[in-house]
Protein backbone atom coordinates (compact mmCIF):
# COMPACT_ATOMS: atom_id res chain seq x y z
CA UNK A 1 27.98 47.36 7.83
CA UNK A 2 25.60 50.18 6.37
CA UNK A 3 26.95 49.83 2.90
CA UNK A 4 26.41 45.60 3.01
CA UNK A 5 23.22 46.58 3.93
CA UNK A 6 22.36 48.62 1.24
CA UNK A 7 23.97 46.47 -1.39
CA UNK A 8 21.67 43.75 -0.37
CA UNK A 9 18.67 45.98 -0.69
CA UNK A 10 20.13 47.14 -4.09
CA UNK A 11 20.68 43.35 -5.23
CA UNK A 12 17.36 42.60 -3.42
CA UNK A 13 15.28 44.85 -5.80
CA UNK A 14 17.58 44.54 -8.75
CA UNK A 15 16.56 40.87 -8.98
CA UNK A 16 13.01 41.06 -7.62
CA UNK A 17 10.55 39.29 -10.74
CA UNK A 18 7.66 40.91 -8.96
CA UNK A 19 8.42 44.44 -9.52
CA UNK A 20 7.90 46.18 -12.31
CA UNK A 21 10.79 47.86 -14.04
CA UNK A 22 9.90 51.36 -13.60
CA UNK A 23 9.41 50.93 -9.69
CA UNK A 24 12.87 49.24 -9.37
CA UNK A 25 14.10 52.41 -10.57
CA UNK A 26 12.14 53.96 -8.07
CA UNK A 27 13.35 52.27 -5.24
CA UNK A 28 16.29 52.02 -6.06
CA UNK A 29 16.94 55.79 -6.73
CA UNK A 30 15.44 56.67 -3.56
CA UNK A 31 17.86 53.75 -1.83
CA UNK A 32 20.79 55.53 -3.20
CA UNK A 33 19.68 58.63 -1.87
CA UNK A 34 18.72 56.82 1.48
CA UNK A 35 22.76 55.51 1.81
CA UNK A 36 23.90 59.00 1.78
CA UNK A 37 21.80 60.62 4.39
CA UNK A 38 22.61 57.47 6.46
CA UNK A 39 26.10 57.75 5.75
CA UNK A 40 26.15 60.89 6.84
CA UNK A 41 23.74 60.06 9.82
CA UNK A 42 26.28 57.42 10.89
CA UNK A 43 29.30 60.21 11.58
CA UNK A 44 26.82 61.60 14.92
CA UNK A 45 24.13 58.55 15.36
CA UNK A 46 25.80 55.12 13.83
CA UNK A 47 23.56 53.25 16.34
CA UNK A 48 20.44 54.94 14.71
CA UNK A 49 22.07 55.02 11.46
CA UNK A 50 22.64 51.52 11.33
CA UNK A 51 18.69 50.73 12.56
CA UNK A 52 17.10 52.58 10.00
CA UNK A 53 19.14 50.57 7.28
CA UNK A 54 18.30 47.43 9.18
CA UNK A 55 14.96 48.76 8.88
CA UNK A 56 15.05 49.51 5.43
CA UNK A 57 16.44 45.78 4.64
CA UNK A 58 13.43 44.28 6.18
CA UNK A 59 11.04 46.19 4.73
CA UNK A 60 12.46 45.60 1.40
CA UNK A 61 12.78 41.52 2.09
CA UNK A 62 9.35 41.56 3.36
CA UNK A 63 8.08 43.31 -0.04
CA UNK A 64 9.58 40.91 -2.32
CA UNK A 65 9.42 37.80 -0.68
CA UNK A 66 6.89 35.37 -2.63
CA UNK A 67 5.20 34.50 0.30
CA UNK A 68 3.54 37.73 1.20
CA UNK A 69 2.66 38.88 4.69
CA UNK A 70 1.27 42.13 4.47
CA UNK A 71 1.20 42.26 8.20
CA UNK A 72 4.99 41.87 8.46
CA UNK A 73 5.41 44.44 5.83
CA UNK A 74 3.00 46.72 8.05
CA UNK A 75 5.16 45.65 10.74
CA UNK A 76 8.75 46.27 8.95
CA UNK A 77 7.41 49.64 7.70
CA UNK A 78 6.44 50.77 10.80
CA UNK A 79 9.48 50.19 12.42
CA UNK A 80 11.15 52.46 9.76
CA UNK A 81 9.06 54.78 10.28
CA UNK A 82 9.68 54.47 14.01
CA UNK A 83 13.63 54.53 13.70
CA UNK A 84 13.63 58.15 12.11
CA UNK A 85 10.92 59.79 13.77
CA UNK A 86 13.26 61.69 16.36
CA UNK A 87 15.07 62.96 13.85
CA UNK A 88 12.14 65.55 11.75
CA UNK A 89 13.63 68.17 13.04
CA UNK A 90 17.39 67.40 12.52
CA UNK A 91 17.12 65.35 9.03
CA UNK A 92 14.29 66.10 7.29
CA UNK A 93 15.69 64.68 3.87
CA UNK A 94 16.07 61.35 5.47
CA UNK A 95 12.91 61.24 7.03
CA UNK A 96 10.85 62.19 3.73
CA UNK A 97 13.05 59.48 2.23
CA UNK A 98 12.10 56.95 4.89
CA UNK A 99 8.88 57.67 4.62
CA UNK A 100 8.53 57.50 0.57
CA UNK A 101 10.15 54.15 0.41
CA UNK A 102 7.82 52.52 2.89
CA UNK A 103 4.71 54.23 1.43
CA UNK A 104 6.30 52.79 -2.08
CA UNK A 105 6.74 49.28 -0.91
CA UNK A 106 3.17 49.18 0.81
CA UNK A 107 1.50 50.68 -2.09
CA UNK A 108 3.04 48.42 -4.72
CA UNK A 109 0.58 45.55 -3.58
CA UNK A 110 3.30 43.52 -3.76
């Protein structure tokens, strides 16, 4: 389930004709590094695991919808945010990641 949800996120900015290039690359560099601290999340959480990529897939829909909502992409981010708070301590790599991909999205104006 984690890696259909990252290959929608992938496809999701891939074919985005809001973004510019050079953040697609962005995001979808910091995606790729996102699957493999989830993977590797999943083998002792896969309930959390699984949340932050859900997370992750909202916040990315809600960022290149055409119909923005920048309260729903406050709302998506936050959640992501949320879902790897408890683990700073544990996974710092995947919480910096988290957090750079949500500050991306929201500061893309998008």
């Amino acid at each position: 389930m984690i890696d259909e949800t990252i290959s929608r996120i992938e496809n999701r900015i891939k074919n985005s004709t809001l973004m510019q290039e050079g953040n697609k690359g962005e995001l979808l560099k910091l995606v790729a590094d996102l699957k493999g601290e989830i993977t590797e999340l999943s083998k002792t959480h896969p309930a959390h695991a699984e949340s932050i990529a859900g997370f992750t897939d909202i916040s990315s829909h809600e960022a290149v919808r055409d119909d923005k909502h920048a309260d729903l992409l406050k709302l998506s981010s936050d959640g992501l945010l949320a879902s790897v708070r408890e683990f700073e301590q544990s996974h710092p790599r995947l919480v910096s990641i988290a957090n750079t991909i949500s500050n991306t999205l929201s500061n893309m104006g998008i």
